[in-house]
PDB file of N, CA and C in Angstrom:
ATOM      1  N   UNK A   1    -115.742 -43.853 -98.005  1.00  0.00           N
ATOM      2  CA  UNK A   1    -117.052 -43.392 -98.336  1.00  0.00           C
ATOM      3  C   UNK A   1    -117.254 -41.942 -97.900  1.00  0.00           C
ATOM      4  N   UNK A   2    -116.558 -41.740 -97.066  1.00  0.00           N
ATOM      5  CA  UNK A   2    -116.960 -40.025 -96.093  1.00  0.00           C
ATOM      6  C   UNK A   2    -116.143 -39.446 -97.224  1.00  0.00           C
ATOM      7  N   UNK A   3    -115.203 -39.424 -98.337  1.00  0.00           N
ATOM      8  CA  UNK A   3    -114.346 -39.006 -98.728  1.00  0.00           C
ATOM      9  C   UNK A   3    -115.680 -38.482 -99.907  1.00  0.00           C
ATOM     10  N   UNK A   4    -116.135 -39.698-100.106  1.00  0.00           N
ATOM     11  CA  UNK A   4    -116.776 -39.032-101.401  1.00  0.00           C
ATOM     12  C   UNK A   4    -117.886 -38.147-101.310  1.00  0.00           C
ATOM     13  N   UNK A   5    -118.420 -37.640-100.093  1.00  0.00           N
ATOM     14  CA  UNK A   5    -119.331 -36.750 -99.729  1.00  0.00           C
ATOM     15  C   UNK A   5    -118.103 -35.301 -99.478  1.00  0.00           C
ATOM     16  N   UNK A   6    -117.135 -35.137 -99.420  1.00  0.00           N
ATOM     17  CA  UNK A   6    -116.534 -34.126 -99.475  1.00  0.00           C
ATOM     18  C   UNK A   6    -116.485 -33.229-100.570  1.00  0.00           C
ATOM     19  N   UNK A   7    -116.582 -33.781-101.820  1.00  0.00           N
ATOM     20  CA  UNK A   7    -116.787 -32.748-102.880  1.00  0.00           C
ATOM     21  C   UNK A   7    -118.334 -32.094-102.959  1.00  0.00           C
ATOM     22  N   UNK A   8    -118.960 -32.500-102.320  1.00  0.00           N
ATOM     23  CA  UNK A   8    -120.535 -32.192-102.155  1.00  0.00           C
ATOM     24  C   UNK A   8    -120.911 -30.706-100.982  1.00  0.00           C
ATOM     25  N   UNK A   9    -121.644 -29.384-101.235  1.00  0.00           N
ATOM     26  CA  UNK A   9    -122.058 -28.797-100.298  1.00  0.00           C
ATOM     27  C   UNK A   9    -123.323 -29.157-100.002  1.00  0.00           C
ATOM     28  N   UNK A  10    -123.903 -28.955 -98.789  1.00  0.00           N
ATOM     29  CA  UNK A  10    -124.991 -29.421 -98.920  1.00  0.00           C
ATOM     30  C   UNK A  10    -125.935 -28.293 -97.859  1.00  0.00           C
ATOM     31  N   UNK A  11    -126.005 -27.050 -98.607  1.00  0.00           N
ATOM     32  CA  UNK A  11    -126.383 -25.639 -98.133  1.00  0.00           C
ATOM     33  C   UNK A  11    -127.623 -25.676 -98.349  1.00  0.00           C
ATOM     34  N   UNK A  12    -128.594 -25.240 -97.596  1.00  0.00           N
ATOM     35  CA  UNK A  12    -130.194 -25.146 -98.410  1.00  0.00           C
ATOM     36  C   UNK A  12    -130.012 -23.224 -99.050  1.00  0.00           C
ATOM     37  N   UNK A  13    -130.241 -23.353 -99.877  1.00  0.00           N
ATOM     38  CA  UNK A  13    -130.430 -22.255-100.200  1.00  0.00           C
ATOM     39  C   UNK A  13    -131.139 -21.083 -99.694  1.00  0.00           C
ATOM     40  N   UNK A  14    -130.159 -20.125 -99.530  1.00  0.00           N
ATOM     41  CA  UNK A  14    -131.297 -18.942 -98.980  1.00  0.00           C
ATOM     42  C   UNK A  14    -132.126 -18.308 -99.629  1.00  0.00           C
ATOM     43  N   UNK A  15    -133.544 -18.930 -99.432  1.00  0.00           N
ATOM     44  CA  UNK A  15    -134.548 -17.645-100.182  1.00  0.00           C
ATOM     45  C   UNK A  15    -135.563 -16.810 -98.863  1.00  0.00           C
ATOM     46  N   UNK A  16    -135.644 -15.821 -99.349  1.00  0.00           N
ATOM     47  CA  UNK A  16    -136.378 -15.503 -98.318  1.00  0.00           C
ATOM     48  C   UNK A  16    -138.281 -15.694 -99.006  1.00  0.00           C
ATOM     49  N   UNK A  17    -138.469 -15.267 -97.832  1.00  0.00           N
ATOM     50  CA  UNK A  17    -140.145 -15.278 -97.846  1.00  0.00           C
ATOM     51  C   UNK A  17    -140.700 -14.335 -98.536  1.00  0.00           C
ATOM     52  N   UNK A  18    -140.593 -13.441 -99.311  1.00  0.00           N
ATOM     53  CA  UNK A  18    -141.371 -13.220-100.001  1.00  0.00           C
ATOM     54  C   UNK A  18    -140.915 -13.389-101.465  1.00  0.00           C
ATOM     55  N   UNK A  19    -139.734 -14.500-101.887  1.00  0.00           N
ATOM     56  CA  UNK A  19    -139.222 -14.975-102.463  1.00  0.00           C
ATOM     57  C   UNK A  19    -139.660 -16.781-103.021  1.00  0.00           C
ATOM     58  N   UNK A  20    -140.517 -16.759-102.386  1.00  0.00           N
ATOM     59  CA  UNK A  20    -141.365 -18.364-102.295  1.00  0.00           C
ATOM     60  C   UNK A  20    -142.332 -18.644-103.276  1.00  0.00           C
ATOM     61  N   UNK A  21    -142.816 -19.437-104.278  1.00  0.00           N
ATOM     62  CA  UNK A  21    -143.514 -20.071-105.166  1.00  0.00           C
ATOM     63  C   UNK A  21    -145.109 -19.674-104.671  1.00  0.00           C
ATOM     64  N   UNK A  22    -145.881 -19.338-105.452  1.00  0.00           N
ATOM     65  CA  UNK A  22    -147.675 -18.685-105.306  1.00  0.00           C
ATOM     66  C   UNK A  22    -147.650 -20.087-104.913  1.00  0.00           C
ATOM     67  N   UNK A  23    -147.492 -21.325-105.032  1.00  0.00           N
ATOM     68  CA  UNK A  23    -148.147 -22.616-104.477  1.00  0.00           C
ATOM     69  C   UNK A  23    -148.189 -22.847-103.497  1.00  0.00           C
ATOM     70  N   UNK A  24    -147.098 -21.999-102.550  1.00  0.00           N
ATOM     71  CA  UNK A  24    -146.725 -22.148-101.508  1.00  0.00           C
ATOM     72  C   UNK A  24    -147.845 -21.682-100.396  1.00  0.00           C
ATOM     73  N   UNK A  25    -147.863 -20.483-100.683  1.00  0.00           N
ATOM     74  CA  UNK A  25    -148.914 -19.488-100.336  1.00  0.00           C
ATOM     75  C   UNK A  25    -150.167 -19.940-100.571  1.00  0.00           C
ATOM     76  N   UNK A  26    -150.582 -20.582-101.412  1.00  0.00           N
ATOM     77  CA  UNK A  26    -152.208 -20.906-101.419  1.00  0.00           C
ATOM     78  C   UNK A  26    -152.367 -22.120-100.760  1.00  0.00           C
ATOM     79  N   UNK A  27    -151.231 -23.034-100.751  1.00  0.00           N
ATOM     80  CA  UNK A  27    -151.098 -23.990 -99.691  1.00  0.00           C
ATOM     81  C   UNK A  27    -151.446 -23.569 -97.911  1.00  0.00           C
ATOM     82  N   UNK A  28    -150.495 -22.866 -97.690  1.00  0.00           N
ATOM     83  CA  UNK A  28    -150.304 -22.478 -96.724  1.00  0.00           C
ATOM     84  C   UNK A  28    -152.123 -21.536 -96.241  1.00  0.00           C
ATOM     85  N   UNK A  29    -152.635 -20.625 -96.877  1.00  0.00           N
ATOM     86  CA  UNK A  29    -153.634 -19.904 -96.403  1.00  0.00           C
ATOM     87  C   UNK A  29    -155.036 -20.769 -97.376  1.00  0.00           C
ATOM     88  N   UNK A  30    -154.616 -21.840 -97.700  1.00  0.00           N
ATOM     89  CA  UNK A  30    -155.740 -22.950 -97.500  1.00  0.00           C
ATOM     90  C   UNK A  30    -156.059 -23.388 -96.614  1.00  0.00           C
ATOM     91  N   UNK A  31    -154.865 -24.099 -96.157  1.00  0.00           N
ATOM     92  CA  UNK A  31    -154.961 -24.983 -94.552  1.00  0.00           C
ATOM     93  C   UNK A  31    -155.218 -23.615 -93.322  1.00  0.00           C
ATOM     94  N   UNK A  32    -154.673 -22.870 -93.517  1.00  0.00           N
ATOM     95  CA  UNK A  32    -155.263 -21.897 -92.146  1.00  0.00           C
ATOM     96  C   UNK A  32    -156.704 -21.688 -92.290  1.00  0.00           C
ATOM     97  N   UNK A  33    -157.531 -21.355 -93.499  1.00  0.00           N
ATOM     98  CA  UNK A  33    -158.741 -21.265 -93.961  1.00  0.00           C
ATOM     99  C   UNK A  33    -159.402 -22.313 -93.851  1.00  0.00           C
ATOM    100  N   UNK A  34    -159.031 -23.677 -93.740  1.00  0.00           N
ATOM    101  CA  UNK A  34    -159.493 -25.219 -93.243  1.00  0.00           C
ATOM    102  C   UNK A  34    -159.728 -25.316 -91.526  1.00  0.00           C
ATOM    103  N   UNK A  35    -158.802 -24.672 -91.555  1.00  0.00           N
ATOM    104  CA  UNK A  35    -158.236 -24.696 -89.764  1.00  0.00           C
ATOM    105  C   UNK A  35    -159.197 -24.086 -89.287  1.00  0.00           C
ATOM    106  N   UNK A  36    -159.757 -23.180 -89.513  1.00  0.00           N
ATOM    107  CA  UNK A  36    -160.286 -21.679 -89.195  1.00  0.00           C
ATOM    108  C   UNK A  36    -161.812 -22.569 -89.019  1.00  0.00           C
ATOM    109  N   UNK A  37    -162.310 -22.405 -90.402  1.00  0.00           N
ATOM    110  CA  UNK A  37    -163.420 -23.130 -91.021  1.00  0.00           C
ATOM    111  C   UNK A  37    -163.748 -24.741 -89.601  1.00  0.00           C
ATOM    112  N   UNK A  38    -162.924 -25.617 -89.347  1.00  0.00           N
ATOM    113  CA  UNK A  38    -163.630 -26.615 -88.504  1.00  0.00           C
ATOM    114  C   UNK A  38    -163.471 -25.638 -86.845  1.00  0.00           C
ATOM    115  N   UNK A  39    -162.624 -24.831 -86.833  1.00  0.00           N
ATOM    116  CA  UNK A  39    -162.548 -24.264 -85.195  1.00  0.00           C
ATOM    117  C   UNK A  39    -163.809 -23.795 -85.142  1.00  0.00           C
ATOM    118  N   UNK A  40    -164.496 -22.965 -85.864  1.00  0.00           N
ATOM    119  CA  UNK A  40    -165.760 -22.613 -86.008  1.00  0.00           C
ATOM    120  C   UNK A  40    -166.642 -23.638 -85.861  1.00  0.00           C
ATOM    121  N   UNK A  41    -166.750 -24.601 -86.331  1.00  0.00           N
ATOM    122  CA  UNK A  41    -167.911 -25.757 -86.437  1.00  0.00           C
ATOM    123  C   UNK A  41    -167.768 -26.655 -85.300  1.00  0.00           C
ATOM    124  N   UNK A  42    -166.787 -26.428 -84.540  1.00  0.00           N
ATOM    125  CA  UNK A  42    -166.235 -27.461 -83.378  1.00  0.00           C
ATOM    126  C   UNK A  42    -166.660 -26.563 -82.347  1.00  0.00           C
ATOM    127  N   UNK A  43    -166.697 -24.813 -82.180  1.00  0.00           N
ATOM    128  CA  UNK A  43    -166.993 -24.699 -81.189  1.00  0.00           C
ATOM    129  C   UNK A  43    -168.787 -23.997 -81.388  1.00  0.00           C
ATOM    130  N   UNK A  44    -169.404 -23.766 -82.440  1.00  0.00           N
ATOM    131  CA  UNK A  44    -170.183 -24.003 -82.412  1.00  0.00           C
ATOM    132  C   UNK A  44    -171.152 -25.193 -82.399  1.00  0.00           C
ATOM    133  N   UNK A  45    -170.655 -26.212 -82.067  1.00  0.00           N
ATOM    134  CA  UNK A  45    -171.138 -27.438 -81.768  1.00  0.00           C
ATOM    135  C   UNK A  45    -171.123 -27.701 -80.447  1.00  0.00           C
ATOM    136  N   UNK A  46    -170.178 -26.900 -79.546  1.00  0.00           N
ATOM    137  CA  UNK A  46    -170.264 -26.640 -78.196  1.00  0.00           C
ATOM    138  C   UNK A  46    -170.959 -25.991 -77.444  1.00  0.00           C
ATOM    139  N   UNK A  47    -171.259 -25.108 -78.163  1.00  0.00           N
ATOM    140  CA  UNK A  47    -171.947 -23.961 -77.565  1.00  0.00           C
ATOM    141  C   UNK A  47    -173.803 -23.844 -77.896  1.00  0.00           C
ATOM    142  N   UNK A  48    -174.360 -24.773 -76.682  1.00  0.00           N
ATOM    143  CA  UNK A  48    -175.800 -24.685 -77.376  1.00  0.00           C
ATOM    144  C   UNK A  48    -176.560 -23.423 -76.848  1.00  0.00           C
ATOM    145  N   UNK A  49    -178.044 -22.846 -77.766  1.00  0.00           N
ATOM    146  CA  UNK A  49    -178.515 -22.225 -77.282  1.00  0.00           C
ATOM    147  C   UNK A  49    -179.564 -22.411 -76.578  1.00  0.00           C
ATOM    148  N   UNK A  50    -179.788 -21.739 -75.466  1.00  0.00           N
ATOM    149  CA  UNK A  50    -180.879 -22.091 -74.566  1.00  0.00           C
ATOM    150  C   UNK A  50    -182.430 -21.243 -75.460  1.00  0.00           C
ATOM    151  N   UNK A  51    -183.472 -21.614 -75.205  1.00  0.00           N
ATOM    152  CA  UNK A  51    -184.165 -20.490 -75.625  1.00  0.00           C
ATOM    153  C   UNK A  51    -184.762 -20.007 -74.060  1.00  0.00           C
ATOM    154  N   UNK A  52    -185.029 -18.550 -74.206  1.00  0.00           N
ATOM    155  CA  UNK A  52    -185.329 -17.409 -73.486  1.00  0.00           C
ATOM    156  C   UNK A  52    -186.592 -16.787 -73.271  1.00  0.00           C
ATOM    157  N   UNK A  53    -187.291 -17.088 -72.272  1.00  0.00           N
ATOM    158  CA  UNK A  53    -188.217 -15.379 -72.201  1.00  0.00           C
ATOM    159  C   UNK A  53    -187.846 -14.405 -72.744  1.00  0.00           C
ATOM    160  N   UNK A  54    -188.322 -13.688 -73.303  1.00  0.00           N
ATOM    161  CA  UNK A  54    -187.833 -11.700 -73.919  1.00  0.00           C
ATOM    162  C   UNK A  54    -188.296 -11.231 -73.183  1.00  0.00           C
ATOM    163  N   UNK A  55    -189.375 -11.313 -72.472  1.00  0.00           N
ATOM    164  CA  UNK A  55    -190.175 -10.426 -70.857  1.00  0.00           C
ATOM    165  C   UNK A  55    -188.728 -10.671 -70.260  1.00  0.00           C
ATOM    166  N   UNK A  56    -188.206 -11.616 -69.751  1.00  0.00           N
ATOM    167  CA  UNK A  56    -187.984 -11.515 -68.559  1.00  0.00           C
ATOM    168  C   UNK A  56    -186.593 -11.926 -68.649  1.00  0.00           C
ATOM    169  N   UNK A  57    -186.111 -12.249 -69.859  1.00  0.00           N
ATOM    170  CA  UNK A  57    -184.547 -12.938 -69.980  1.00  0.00           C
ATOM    171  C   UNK A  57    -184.156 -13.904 -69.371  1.00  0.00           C
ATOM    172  N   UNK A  58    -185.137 -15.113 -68.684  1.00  0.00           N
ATOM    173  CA  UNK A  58    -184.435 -15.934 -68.130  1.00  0.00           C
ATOM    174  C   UNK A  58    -184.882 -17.362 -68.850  1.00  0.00           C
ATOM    175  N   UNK A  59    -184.080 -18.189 -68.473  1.00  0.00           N
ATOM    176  CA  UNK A  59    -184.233 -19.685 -69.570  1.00  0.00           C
ATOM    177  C   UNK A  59    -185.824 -19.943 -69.299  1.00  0.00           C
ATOM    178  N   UNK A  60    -186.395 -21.077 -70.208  1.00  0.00           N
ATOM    179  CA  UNK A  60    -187.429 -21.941 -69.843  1.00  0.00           C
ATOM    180  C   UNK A  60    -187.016 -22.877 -69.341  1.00  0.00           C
ATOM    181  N   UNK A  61    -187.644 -23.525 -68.525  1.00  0.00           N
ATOM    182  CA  UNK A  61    -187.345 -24.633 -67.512  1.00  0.00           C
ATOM    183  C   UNK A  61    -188.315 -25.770 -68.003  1.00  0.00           C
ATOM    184  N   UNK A  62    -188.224 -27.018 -67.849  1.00  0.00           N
ATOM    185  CA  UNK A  62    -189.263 -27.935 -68.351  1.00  0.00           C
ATOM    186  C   UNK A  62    -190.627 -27.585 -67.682  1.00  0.00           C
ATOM    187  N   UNK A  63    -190.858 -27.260 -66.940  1.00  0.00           N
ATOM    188  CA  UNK A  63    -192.117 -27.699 -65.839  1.00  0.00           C
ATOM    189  C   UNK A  63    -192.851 -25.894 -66.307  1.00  0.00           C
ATOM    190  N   UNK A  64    -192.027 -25.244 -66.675  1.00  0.00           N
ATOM    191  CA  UNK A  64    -192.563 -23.739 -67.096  1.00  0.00           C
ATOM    192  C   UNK A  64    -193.957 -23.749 -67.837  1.00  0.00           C
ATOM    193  N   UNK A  65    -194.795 -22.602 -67.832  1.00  0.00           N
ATOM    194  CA  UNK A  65    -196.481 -22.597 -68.392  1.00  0.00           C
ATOM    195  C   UNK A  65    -196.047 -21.297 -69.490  1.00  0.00           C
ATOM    196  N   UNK A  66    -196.121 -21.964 -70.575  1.00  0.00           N
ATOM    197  CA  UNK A  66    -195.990 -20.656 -71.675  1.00  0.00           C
ATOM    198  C   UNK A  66    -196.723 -20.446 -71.981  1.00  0.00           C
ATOM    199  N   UNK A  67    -197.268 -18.652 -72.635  1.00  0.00           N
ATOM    200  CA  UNK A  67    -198.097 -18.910 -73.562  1.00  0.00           C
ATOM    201  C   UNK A  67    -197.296 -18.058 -74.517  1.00  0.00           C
ATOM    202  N   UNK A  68    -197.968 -18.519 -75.731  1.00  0.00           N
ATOM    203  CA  UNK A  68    -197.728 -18.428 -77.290  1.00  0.00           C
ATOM    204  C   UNK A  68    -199.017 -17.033 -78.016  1.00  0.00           C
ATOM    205  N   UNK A  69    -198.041 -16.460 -78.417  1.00  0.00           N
ATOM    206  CA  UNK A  69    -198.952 -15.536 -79.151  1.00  0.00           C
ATOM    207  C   UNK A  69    -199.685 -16.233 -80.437  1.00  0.00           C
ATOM    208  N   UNK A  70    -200.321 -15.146 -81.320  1.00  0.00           N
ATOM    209  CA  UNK A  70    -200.863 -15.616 -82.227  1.00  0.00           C
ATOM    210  C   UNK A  70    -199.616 -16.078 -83.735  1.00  0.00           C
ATOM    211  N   UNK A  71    -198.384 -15.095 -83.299  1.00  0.00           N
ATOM    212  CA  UNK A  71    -197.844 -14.875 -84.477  1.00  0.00           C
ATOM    213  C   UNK A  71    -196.482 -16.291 -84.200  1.00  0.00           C
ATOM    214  N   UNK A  72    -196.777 -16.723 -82.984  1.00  0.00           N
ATOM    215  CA  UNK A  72    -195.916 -18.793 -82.489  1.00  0.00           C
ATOM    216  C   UNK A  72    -194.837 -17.765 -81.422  1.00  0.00           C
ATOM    217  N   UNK A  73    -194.953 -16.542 -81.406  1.00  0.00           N
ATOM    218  CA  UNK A  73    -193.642 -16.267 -80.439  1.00  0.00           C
ATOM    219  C   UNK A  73    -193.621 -17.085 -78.780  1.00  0.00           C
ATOM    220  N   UNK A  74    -192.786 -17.612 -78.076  1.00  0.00           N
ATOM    221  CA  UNK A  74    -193.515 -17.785 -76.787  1.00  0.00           C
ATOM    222  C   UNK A  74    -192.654 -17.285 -75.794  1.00  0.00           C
ATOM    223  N   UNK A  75    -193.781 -17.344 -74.177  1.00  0.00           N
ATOM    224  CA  UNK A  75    -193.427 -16.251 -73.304  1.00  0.00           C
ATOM    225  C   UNK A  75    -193.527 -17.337 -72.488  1.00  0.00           C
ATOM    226  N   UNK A  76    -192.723 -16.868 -71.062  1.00  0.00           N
ATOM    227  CA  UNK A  76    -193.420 -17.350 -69.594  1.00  0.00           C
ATOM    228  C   UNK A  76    -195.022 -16.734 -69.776  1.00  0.00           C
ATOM    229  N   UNK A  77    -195.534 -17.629 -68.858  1.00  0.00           N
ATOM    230  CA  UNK A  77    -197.135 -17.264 -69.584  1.00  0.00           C
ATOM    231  C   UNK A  77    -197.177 -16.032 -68.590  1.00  0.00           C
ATOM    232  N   UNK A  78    -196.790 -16.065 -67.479  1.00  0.00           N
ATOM    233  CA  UNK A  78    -197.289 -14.919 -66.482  1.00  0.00           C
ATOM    234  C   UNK A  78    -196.914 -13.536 -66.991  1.00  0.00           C
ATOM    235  N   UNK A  79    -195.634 -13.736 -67.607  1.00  0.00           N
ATOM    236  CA  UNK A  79    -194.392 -12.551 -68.153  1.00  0.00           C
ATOM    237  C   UNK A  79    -195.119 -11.877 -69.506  1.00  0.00           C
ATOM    238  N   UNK A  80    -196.220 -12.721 -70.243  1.00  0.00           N
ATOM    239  CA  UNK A  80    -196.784 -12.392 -71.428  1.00  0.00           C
ATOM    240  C   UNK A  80    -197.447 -11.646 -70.784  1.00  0.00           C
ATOM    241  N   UNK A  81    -198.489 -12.210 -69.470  1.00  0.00           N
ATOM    242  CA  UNK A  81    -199.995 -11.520 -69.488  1.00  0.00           C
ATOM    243  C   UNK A  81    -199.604 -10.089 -68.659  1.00  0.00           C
ATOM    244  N   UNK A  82    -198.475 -10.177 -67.995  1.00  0.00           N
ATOM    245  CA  UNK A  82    -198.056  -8.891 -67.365  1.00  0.00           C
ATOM    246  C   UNK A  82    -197.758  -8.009 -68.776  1.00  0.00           C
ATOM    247  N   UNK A  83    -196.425  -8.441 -69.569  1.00  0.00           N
ATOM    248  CA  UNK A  83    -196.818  -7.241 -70.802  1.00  0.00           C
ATOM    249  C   UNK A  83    -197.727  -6.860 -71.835  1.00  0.00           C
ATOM    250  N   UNK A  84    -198.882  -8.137 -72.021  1.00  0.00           N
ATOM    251  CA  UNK A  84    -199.587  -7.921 -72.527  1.00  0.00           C
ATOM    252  C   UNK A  84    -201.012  -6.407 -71.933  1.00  0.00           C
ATOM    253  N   UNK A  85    -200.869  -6.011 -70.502  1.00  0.00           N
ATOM    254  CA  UNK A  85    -201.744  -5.905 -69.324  1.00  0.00           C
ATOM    255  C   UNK A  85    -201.407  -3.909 -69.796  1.00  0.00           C
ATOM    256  N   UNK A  86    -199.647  -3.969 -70.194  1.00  0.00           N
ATOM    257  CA  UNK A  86    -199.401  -2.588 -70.671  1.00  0.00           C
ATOM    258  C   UNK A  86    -199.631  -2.296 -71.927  1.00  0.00           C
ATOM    259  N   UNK A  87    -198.800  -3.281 -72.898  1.00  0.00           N
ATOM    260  CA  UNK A  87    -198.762  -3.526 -74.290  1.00  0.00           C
ATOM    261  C   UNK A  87    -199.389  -4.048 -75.369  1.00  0.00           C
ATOM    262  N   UNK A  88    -199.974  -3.758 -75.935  1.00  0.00           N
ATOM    263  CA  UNK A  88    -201.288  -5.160 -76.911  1.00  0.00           C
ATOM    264  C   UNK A  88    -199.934  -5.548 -78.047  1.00  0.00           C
ATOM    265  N   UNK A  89    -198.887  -5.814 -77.611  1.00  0.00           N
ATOM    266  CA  UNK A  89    -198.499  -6.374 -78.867  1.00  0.00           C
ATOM    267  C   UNK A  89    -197.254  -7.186 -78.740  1.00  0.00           C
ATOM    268  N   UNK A  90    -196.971  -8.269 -79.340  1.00  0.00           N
ATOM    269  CA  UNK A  90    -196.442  -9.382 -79.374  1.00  0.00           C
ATOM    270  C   UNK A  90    -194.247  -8.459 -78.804  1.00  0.00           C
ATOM    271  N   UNK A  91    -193.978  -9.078 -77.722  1.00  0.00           N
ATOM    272  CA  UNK A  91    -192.972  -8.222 -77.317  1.00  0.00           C
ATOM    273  C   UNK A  91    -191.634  -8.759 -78.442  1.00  0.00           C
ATOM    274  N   UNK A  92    -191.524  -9.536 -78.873  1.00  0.00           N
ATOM    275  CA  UNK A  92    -190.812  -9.606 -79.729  1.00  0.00           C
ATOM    276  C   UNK A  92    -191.157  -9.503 -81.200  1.00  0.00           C
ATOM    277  N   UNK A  93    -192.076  -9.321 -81.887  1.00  0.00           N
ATOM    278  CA  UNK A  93    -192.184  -8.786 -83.341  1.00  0.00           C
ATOM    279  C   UNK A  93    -192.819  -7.585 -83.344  1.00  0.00           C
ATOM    280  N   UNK A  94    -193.247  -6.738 -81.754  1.00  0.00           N
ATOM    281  CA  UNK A  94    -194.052  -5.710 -82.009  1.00  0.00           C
ATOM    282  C   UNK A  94    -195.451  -6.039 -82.619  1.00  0.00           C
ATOM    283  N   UNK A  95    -196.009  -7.113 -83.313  1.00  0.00           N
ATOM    284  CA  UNK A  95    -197.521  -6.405 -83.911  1.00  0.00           C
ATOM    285  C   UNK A  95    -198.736  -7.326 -82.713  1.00  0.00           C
ATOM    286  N   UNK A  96    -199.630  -5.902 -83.401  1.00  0.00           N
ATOM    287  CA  UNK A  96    -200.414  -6.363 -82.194  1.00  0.00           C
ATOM    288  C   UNK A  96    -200.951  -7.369 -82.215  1.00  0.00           C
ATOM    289  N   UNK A  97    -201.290  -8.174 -81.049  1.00  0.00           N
ATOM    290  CA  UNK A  97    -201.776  -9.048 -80.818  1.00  0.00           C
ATOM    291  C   UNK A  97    -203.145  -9.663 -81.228  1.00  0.00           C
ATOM    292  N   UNK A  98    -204.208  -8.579 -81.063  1.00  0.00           N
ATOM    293  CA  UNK A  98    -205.538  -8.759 -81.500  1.00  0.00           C
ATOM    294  C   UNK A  98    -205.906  -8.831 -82.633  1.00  0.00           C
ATOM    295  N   UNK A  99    -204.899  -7.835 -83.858  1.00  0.00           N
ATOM    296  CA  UNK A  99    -205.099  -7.583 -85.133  1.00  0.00           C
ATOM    297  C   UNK A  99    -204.091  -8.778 -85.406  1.00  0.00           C
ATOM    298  N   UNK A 100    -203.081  -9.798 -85.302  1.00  0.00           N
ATOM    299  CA  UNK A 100    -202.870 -10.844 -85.539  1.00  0.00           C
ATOM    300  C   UNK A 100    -204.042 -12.148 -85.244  1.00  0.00           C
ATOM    301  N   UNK A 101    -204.863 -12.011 -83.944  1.00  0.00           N
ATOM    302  CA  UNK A 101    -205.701 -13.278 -84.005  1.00  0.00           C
ATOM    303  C   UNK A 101    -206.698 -13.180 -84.853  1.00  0.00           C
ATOM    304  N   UNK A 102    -207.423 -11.679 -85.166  1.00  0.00           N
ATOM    305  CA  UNK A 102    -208.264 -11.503 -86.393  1.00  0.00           C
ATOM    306  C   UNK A 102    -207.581 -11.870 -87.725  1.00  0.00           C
ATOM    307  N   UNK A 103    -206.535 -11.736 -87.917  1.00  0.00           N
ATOM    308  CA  UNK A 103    -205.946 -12.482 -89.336  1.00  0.00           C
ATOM    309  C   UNK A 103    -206.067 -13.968 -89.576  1.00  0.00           C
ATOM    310  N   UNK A 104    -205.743 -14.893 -87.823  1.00  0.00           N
ATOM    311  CA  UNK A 104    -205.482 -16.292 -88.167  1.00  0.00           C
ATOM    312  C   UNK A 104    -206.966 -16.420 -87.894  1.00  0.00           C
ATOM    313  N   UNK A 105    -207.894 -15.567 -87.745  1.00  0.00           N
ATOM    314  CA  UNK A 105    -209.336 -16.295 -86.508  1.00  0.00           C
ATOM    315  C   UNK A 105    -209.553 -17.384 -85.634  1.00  0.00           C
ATOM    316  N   UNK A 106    -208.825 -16.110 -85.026  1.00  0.00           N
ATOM    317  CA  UNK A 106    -208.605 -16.850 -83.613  1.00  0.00           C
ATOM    318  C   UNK A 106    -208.487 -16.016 -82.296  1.00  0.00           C
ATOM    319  N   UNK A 107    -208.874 -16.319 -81.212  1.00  0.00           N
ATOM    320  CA  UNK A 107    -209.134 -15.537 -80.269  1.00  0.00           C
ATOM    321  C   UNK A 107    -208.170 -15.785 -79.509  1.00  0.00           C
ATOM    322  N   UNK A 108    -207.151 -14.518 -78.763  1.00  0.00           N
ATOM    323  CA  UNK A 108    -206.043 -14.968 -78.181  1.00  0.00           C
ATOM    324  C   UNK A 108    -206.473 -14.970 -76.808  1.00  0.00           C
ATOM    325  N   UNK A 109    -205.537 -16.492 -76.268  1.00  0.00           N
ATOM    326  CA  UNK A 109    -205.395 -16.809 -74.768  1.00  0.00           C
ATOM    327  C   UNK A 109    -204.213 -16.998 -74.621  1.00  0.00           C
ATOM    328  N   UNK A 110    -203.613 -16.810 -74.050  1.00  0.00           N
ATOM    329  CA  UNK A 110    -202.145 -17.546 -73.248  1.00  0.00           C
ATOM    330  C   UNK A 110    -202.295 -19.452 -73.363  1.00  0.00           C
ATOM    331  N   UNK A 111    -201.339 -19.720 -74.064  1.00  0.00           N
ATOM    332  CA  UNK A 111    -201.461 -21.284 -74.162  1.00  0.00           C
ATOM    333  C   UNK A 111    -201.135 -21.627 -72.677  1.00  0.00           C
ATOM    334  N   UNK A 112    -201.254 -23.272 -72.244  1.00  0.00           N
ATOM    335  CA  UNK A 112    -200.844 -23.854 -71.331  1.00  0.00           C
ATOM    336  C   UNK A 112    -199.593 -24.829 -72.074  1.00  0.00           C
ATOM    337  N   UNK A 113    -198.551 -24.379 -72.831  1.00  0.00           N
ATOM    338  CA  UNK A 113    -198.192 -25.369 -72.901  1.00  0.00           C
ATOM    339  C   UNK A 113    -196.992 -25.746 -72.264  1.00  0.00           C
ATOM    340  N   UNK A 114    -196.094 -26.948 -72.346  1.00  0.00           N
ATOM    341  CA  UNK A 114    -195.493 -27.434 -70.942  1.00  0.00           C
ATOM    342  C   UNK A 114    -194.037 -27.737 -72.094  1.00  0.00           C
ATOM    343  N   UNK A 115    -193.113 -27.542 -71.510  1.00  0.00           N
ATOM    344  CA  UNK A 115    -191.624 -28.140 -72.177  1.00  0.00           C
ATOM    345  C   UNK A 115    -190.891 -29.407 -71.586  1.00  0.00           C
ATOM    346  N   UNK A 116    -190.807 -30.105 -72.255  1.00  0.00           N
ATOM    347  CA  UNK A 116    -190.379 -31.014 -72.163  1.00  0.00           C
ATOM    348  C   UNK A 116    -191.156 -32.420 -71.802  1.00  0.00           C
TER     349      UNK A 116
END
């Protein structure tokens, strides 16, 4: 039986790589583009975001007292009324504050509201 595999070579042929079939290639930078595509969704699924004061850059905590502008942005409430005390205007969209509660009619206070 070994006899009759002797008339046989059994060489893979040399082709080189840029010698390879377009199927190959769209195969190949499919699956890296698949690959790519869930590494993204796997580690953005890891990575949650906290939300932030903009006064003051630090997290909200459950037990924290926000208040909320007119335009829904929200602050540590103390961190609002301190920039509100320099600034009349909402620290993250810039507009002012007063000429937003005259739009919704409504008179702005610092909410009490509580997280979590």
């Amino acid at each position: 039986m070994s006899s009759d595999f002797q008339h046989y070579s059994f060489r893979m042929p040399n082709i080189g790589f840029q010698n390879l079939p377009l199927n190959i290639y769209i195969v190949v930078f499919g699956t890296a583009i698949f690959v790519f595509i869930l590494s993204l969704l796997f580690c953005s699924a890891l990575v949650q975001t906290k939300a932030i004061c903009a006064v003051c850059l630090e997290e909200f905590k459950p037990k924290d007292e926000l208040g909320i502008c007119p335009c829904k942005h929200a602050f540590h409430r103390k961190c609002l009324i301190k920039w509100l005390e320099v600034r009349k205007v909402c620290p993250l969209c810039n507009m002012p504050v007063l000429q937003l509660a005259q739009l919704h009619k409504q008179s702005f206070a610092p909410g009490r509201c509580r997280i979590g």
